[in-house]
PDB file of N, CA and C in Angstrom:
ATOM      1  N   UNK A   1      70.793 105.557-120.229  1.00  0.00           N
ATOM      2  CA  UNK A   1      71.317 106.598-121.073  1.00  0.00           C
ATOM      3  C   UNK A   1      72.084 107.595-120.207  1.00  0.00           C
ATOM      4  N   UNK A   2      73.255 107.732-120.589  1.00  0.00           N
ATOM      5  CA  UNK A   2      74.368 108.854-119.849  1.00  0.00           C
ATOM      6  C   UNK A   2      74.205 110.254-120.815  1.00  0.00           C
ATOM      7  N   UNK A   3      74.081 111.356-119.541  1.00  0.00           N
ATOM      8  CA  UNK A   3      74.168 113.001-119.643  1.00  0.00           C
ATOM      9  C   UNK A   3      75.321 113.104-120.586  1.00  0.00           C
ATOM     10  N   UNK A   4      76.559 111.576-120.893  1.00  0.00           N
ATOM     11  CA  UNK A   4      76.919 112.820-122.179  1.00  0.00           C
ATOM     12  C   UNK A   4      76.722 112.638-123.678  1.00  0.00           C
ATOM     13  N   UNK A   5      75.506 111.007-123.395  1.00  0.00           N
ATOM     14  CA  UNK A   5      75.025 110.559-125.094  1.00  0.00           C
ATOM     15  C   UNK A   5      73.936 111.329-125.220  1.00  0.00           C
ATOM     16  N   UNK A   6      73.601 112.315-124.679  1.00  0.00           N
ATOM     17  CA  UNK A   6      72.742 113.430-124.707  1.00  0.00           C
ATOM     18  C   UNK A   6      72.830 114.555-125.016  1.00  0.00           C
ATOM     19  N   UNK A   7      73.966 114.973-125.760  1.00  0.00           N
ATOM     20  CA  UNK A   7      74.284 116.100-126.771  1.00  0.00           C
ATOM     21  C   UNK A   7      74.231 116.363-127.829  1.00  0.00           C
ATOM     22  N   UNK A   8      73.280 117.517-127.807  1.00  0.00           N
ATOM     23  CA  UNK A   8      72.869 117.982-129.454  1.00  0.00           C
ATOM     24  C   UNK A   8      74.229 118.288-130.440  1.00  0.00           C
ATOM     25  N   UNK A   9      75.318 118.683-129.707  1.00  0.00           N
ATOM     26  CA  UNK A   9      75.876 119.108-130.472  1.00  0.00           C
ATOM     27  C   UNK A   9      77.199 117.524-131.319  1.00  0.00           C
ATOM     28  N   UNK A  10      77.229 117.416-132.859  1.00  0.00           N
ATOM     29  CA  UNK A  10      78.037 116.360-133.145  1.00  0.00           C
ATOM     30  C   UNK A  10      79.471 116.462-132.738  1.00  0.00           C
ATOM     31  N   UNK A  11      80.046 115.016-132.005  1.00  0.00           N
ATOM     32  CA  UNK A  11      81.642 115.301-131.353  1.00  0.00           C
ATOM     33  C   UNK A  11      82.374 115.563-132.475  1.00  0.00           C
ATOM     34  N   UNK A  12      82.387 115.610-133.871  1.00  0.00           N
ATOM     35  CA  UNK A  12      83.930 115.928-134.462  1.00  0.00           C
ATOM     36  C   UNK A  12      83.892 117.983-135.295  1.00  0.00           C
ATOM     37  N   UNK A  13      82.454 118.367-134.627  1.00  0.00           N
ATOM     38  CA  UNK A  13      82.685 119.479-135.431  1.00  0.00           C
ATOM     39  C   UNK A  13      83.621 120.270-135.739  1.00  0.00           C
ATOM     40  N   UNK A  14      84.356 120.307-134.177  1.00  0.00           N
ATOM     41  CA  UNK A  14      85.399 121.216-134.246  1.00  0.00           C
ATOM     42  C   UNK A  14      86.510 120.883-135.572  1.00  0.00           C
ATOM     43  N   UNK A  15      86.703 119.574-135.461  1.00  0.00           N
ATOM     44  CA  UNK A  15      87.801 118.556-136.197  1.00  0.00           C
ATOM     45  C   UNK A  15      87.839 119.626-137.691  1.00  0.00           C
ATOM     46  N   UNK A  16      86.482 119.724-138.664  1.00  0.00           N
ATOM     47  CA  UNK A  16      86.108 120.826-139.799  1.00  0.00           C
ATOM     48  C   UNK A  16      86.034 121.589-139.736  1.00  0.00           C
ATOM     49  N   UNK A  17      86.844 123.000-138.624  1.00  0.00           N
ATOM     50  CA  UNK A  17      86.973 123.957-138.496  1.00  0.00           C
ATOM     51  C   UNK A  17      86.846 124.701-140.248  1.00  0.00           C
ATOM     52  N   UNK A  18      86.046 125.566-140.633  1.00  0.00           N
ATOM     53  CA  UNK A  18      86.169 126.574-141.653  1.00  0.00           C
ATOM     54  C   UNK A  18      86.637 127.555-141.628  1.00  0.00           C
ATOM     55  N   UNK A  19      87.129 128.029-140.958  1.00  0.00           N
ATOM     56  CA  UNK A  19      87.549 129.455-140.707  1.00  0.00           C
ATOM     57  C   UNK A  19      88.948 129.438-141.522  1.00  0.00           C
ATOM     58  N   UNK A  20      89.791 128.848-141.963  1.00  0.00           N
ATOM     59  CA  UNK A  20      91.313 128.904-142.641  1.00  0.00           C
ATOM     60  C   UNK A  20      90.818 128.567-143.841  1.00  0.00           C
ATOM     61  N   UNK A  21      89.599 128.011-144.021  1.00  0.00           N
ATOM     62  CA  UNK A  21      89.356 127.767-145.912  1.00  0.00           C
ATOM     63  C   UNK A  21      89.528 128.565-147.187  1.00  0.00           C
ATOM     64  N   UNK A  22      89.166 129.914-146.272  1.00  0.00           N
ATOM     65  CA  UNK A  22      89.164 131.022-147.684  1.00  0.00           C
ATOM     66  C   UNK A  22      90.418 131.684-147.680  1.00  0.00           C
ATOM     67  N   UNK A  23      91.518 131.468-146.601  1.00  0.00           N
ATOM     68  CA  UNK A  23      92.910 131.489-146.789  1.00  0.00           C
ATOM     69  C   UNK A  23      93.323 131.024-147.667  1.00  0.00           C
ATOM     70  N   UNK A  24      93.298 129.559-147.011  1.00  0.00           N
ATOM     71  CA  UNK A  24      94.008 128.145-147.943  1.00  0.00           C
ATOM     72  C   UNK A  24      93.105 128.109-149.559  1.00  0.00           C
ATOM     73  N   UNK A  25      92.182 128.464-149.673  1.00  0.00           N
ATOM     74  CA  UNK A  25      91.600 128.649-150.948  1.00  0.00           C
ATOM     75  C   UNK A  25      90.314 129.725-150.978  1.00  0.00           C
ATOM     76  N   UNK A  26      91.226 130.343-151.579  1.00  0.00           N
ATOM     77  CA  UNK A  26      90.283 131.725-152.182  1.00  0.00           C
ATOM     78  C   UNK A  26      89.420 131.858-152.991  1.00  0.00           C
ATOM     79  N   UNK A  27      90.141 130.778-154.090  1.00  0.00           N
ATOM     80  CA  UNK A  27      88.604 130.960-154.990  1.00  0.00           C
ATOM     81  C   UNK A  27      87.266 130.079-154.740  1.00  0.00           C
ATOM     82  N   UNK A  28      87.184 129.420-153.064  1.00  0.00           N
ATOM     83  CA  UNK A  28      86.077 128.888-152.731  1.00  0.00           C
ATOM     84  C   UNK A  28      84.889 129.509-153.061  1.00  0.00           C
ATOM     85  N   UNK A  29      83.954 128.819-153.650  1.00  0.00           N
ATOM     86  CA  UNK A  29      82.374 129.783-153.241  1.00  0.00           C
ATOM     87  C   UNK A  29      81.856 130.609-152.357  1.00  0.00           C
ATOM     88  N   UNK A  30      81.829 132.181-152.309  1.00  0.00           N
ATOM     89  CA  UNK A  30      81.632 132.193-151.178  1.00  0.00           C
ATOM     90  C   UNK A  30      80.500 132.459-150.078  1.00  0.00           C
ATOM     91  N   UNK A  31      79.789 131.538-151.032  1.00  0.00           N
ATOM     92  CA  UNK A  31      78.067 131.253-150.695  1.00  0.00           C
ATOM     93  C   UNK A  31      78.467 130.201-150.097  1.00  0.00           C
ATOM     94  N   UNK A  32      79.119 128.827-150.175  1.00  0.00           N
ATOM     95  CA  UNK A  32      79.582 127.726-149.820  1.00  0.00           C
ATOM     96  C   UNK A  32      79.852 128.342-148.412  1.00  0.00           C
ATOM     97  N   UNK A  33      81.475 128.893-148.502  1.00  0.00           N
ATOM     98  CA  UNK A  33      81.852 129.035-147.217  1.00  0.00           C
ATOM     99  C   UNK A  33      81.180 129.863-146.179  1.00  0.00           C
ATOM    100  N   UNK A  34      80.531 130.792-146.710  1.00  0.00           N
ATOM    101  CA  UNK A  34      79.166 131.654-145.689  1.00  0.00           C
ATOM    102  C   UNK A  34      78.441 130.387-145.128  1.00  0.00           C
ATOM    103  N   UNK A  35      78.187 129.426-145.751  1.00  0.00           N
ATOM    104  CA  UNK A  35      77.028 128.287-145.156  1.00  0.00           C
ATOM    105  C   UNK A  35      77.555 127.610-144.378  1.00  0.00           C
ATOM    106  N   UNK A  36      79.222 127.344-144.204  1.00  0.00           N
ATOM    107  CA  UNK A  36      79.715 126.267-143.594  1.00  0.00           C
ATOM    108  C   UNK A  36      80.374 127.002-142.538  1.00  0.00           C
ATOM    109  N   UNK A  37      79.514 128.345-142.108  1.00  0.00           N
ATOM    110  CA  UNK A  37      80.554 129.065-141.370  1.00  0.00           C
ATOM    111  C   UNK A  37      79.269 129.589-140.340  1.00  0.00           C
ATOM    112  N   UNK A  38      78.276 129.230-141.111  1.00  0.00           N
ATOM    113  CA  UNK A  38      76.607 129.607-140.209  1.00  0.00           C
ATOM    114  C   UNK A  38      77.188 128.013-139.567  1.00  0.00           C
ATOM    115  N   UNK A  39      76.431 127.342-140.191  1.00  0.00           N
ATOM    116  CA  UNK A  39      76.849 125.570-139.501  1.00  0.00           C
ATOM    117  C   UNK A  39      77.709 125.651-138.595  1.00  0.00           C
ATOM    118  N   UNK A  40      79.307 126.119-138.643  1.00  0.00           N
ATOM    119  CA  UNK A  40      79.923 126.275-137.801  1.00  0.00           C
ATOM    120  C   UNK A  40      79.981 126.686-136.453  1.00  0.00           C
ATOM    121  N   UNK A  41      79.342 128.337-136.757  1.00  0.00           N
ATOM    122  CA  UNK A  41      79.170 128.897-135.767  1.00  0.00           C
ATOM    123  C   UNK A  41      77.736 128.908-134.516  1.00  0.00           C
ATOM    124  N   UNK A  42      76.334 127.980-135.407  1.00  0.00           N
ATOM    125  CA  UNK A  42      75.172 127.672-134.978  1.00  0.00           C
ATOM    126  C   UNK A  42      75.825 126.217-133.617  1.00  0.00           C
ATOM    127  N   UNK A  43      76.667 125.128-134.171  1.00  0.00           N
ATOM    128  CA  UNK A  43      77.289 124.229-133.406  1.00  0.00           C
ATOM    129  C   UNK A  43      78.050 125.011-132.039  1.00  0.00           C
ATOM    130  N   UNK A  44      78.753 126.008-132.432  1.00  0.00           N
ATOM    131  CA  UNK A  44      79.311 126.748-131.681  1.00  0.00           C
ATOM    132  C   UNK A  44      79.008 127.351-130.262  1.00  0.00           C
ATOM    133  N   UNK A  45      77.804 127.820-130.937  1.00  0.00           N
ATOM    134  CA  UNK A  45      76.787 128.686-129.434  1.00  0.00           C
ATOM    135  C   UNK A  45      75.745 127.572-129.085  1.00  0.00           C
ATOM    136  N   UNK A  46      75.201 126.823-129.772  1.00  0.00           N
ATOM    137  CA  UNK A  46      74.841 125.332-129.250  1.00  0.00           C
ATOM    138  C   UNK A  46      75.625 125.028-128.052  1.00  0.00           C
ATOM    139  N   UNK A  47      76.884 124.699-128.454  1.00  0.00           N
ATOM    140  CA  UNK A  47      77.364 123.850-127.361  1.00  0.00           C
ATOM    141  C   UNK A  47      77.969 125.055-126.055  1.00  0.00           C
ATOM    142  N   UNK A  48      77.936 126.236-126.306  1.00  0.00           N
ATOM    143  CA  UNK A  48      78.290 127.202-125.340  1.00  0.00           C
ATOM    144  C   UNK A  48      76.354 126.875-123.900  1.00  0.00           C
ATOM    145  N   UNK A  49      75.544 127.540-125.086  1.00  0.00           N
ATOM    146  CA  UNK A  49      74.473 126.667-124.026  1.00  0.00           C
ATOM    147  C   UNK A  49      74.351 125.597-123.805  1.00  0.00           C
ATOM    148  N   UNK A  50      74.498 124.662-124.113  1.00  0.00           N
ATOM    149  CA  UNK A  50      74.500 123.039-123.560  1.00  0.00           C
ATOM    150  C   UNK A  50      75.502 122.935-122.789  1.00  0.00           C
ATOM    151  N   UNK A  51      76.634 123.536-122.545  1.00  0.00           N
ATOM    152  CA  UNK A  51      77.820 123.628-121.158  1.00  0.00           C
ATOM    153  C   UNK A  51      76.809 124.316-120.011  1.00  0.00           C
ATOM    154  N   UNK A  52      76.357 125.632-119.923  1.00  0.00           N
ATOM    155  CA  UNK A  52      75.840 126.302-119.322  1.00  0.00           C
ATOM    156  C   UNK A  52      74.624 125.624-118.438  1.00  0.00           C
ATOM    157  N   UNK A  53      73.851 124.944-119.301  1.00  0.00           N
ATOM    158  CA  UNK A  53      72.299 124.636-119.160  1.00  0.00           C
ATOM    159  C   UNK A  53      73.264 122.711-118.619  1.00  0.00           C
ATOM    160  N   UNK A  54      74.257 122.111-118.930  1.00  0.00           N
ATOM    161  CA  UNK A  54      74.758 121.364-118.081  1.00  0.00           C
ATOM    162  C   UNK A  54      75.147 121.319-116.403  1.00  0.00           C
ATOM    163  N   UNK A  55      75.805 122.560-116.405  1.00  0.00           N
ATOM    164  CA  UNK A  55      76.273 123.315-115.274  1.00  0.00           C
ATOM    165  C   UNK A  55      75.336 123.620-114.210  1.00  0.00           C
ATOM    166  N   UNK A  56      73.960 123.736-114.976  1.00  0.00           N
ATOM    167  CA  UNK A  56      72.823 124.213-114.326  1.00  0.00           C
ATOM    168  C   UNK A  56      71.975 122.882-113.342  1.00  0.00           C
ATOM    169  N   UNK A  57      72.446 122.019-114.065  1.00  0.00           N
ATOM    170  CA  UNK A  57      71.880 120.348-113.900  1.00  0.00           C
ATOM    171  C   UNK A  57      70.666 119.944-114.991  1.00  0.00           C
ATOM    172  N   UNK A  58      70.912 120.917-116.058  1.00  0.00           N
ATOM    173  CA  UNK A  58      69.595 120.710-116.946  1.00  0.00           C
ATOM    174  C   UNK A  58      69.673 119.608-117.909  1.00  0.00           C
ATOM    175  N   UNK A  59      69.693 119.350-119.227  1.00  0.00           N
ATOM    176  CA  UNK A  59      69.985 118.880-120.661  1.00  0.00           C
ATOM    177  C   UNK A  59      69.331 119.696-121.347  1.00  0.00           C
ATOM    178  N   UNK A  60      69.540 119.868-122.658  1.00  0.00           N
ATOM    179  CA  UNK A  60      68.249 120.846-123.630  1.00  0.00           C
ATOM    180  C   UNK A  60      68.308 119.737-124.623  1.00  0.00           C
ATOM    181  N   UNK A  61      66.718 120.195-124.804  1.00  0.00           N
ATOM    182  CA  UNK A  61      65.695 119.570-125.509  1.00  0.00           C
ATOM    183  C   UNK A  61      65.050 120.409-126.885  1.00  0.00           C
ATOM    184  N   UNK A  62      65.267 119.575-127.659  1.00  0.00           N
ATOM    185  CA  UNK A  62      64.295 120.661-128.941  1.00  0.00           C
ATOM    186  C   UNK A  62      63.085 120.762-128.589  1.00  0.00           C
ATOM    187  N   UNK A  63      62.838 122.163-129.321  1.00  0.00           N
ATOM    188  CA  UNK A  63      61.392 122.228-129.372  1.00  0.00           C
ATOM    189  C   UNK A  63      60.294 121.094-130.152  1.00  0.00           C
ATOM    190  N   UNK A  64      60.875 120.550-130.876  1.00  0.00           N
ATOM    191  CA  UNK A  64      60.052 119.888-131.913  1.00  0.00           C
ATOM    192  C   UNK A  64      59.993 117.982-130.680  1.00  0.00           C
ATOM    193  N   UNK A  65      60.705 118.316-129.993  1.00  0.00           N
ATOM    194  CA  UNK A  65      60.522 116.494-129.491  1.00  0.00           C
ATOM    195  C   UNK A  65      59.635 117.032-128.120  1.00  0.00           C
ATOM    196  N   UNK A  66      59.038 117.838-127.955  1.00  0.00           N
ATOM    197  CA  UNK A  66      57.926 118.009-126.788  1.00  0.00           C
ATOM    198  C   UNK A  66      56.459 118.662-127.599  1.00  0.00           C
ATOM    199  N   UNK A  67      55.140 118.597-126.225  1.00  0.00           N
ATOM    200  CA  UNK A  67      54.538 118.554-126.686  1.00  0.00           C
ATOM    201  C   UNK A  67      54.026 120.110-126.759  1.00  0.00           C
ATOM    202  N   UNK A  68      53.111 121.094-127.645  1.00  0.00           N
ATOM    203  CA  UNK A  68      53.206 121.959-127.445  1.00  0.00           C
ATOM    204  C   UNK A  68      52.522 122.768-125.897  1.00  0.00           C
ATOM    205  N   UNK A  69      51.824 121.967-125.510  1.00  0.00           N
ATOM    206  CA  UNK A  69      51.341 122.552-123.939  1.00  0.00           C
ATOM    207  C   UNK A  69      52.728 122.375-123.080  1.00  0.00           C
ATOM    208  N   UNK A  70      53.331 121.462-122.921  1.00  0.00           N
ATOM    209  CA  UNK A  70      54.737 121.122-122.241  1.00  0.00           C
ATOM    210  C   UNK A  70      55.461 122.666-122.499  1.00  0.00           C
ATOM    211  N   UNK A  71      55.790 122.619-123.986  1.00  0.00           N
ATOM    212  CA  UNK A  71      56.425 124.139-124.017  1.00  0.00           C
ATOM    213  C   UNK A  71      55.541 124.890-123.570  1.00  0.00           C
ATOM    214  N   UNK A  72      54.272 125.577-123.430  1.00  0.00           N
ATOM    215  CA  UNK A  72      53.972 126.607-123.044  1.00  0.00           C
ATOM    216  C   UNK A  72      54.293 126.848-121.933  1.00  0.00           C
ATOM    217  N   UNK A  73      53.993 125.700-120.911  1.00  0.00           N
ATOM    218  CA  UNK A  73      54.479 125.993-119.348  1.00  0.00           C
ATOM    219  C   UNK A  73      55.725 126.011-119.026  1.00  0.00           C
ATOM    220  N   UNK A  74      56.638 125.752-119.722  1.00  0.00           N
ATOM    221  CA  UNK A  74      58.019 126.119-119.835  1.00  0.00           C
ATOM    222  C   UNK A  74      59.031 127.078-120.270  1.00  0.00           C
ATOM    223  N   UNK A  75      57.932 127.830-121.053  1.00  0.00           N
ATOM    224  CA  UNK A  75      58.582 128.898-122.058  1.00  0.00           C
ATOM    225  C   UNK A  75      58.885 130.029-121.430  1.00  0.00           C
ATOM    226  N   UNK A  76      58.559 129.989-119.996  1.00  0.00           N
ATOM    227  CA  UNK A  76      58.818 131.727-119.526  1.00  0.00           C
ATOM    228  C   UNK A  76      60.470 131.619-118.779  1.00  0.00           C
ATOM    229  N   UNK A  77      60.962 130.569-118.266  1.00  0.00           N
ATOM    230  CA  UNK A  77      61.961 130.537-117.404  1.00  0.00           C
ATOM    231  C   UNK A  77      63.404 129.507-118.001  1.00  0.00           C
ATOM    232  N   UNK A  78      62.579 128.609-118.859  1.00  0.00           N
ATOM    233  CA  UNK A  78      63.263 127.578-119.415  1.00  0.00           C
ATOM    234  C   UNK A  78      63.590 127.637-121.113  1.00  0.00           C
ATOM    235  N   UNK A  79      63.121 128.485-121.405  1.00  0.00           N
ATOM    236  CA  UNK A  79      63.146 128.344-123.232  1.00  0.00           C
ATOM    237  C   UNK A  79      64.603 129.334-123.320  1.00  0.00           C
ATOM    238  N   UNK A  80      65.456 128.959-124.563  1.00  0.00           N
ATOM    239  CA  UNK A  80      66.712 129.374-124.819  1.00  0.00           C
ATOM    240  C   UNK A  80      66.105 129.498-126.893  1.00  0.00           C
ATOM    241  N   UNK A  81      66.730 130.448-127.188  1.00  0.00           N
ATOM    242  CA  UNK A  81      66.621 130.619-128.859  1.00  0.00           C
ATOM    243  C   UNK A  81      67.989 130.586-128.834  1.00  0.00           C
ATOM    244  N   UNK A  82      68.548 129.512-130.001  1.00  0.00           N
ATOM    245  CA  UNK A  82      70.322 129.598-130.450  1.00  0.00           C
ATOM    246  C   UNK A  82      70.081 129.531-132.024  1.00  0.00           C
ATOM    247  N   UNK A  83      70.152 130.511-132.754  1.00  0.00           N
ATOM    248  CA  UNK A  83      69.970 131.042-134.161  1.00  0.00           C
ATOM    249  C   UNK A  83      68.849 130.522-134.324  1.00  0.00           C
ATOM    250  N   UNK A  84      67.801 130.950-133.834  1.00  0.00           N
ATOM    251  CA  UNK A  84      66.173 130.844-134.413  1.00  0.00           C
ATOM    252  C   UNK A  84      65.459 129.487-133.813  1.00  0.00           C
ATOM    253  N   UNK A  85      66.196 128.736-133.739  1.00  0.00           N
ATOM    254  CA  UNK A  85      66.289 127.453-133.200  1.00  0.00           C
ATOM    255  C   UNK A  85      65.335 127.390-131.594  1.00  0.00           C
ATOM    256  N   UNK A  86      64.762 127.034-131.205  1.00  0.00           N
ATOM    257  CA  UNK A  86      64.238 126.888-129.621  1.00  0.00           C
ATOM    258  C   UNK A  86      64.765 125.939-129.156  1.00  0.00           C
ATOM    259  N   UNK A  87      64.966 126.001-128.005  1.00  0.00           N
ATOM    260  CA  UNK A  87      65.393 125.109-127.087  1.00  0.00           C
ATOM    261  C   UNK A  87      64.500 124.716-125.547  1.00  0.00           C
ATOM    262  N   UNK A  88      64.515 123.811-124.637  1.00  0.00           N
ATOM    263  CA  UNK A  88      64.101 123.724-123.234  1.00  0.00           C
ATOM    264  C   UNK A  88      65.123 123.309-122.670  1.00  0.00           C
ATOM    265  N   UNK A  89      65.379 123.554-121.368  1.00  0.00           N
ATOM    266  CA  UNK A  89      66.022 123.339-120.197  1.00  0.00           C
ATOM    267  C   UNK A  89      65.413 122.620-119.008  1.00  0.00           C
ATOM    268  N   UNK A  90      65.401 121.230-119.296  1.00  0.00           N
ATOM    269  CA  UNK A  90      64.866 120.222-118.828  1.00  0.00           C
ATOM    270  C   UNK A  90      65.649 119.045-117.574  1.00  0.00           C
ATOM    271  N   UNK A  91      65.155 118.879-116.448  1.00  0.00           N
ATOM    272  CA  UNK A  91      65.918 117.618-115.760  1.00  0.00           C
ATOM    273  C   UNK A  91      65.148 116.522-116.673  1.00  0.00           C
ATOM    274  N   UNK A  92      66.285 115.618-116.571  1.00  0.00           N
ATOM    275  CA  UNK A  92      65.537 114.527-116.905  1.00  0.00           C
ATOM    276  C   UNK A  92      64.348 113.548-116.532  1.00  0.00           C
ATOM    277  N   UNK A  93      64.572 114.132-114.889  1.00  0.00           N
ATOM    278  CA  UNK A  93      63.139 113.140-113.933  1.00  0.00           C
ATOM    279  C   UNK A  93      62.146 113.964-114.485  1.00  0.00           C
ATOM    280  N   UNK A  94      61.944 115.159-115.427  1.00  0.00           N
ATOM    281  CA  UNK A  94      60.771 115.816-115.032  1.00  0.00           C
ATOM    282  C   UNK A  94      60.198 115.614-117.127  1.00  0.00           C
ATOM    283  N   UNK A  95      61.154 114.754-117.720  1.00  0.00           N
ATOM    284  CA  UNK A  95      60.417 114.210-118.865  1.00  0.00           C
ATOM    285  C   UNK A  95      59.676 113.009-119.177  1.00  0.00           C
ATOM    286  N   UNK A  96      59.004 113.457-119.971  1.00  0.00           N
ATOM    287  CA  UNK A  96      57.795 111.979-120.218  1.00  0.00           C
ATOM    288  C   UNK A  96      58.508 111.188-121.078  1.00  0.00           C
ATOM    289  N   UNK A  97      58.078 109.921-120.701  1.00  0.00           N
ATOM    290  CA  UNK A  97      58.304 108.330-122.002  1.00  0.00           C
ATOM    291  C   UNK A  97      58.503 109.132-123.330  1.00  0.00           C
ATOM    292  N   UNK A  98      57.860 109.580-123.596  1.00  0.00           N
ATOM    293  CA  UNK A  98      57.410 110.427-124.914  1.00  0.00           C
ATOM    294  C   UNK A  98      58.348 111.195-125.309  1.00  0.00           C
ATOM    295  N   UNK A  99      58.876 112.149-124.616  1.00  0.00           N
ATOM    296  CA  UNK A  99      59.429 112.850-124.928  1.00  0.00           C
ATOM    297  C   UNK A  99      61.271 112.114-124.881  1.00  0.00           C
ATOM    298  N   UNK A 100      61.376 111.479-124.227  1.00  0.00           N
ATOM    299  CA  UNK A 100      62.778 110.761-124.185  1.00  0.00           C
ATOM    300  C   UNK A 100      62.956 110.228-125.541  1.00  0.00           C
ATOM    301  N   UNK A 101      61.785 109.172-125.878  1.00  0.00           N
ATOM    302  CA  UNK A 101      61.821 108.250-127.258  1.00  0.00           C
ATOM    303  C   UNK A 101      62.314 109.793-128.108  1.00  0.00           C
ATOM    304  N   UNK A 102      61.342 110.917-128.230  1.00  0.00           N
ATOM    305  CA  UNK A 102      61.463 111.621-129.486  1.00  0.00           C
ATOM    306  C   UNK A 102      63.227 112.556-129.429  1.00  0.00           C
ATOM    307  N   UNK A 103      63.395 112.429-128.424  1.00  0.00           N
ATOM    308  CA  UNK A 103      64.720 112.998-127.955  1.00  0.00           C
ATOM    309  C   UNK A 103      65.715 112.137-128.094  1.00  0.00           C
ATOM    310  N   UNK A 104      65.766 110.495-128.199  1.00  0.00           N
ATOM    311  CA  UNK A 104      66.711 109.590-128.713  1.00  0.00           C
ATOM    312  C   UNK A 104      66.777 109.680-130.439  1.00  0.00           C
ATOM    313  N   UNK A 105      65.266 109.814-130.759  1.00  0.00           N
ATOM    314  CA  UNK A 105      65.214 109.922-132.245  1.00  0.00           C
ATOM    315  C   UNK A 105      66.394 110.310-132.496  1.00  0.00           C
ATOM    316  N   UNK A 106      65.764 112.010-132.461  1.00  0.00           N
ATOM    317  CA  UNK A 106      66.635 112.893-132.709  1.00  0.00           C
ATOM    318  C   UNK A 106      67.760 113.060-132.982  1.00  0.00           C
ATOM    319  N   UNK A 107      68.510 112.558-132.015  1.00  0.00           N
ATOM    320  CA  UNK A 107      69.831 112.598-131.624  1.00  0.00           C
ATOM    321  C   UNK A 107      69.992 111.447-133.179  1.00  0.00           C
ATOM    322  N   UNK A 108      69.665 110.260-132.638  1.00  0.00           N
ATOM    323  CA  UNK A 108      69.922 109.453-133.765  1.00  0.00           C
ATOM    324  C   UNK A 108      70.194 110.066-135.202  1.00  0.00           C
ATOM    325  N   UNK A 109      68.893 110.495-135.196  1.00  0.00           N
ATOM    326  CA  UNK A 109      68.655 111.131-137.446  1.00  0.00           C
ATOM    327  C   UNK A 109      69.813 112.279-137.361  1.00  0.00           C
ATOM    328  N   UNK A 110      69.756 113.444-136.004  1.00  0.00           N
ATOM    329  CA  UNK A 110      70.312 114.767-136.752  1.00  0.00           C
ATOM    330  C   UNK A 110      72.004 114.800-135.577  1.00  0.00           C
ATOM    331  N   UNK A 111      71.985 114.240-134.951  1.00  0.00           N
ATOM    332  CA  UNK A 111      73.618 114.754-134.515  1.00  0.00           C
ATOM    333  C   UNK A 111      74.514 113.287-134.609  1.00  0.00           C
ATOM    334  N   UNK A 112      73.763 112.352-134.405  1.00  0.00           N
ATOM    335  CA  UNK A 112      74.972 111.058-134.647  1.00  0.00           C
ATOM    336  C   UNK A 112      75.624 110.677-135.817  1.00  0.00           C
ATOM    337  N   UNK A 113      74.577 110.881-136.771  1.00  0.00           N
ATOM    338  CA  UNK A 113      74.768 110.958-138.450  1.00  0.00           C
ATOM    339  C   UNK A 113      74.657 111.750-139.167  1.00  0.00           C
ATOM    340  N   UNK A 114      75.450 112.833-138.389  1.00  0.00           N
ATOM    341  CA  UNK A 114      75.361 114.340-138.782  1.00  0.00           C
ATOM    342  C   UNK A 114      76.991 114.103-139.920  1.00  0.00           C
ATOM    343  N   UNK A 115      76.736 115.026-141.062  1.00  0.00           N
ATOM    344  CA  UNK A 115      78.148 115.198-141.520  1.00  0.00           C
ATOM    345  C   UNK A 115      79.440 115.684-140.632  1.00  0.00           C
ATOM    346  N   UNK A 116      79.526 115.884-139.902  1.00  0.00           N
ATOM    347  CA  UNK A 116      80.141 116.972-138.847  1.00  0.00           C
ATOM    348  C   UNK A 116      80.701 115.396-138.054  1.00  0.00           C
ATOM    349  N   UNK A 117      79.857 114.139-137.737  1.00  0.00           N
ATOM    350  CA  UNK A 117      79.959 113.542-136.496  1.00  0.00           C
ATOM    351  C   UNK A 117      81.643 112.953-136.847  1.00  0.00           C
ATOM    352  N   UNK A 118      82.373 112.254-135.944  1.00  0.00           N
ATOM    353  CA  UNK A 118      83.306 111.646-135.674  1.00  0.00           C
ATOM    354  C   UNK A 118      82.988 110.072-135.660  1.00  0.00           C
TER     355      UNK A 118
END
């Protein structure tokens, strides 16, 4: 597995930029476009830390694909919040079997077959 099939964030988000929608159409919902503009901007600062925490030599990891003692000993130096969301800042030599499988999941169910993906 390559450091870059290891991104939370889906490759075509940018492609659905929202920001010109309520230009190009005004009478959109604008409960709709508020939602597709959280989505937007949650992908956004996602991938601003996942450059950063790359740079660092890390990958990030959800909270939900580790175990909760794993996060505790991690949470003082390594934990990142991106809109409510938790994150870890993990090398890869220093994850378990376990946690890789639940971290391929992942990727699988929520960013490969994400509406957003390419």
């Amino acid at each position: 597995m390559k450091r870059e099939d290891l991104s939370l964030v889906p490759n075509g988000y940018k492609d659905r930029d929202p920001r010109s929608l309520l230009f190009n159409f005004p009478s959109m919902p604008k409960v709709k476009f508020a939602k597709m503009m959280n989505e937007f901007y949650f992908y956004k600062a996602l991938e601003a830390v996942e450059e950063a925490a790359n740079k660092l030599g890390f990958i990030l990891v959800p909270r939900i694909c580790m175990h909760w003692k794993r996060c505790r000993d991690y949470s003082e130096d390594r934990k990142v919040k991106v809109v409510g969301k938790t994150y870890f800042m993990m090398k890869f030599r220093e994850m378990t079997e376990n946690e890789i499988l639940k971290l391929e999941n992942y990727l699988e169910e929520n960013v490969r077959n994400h509406r957003l993906a390419s």
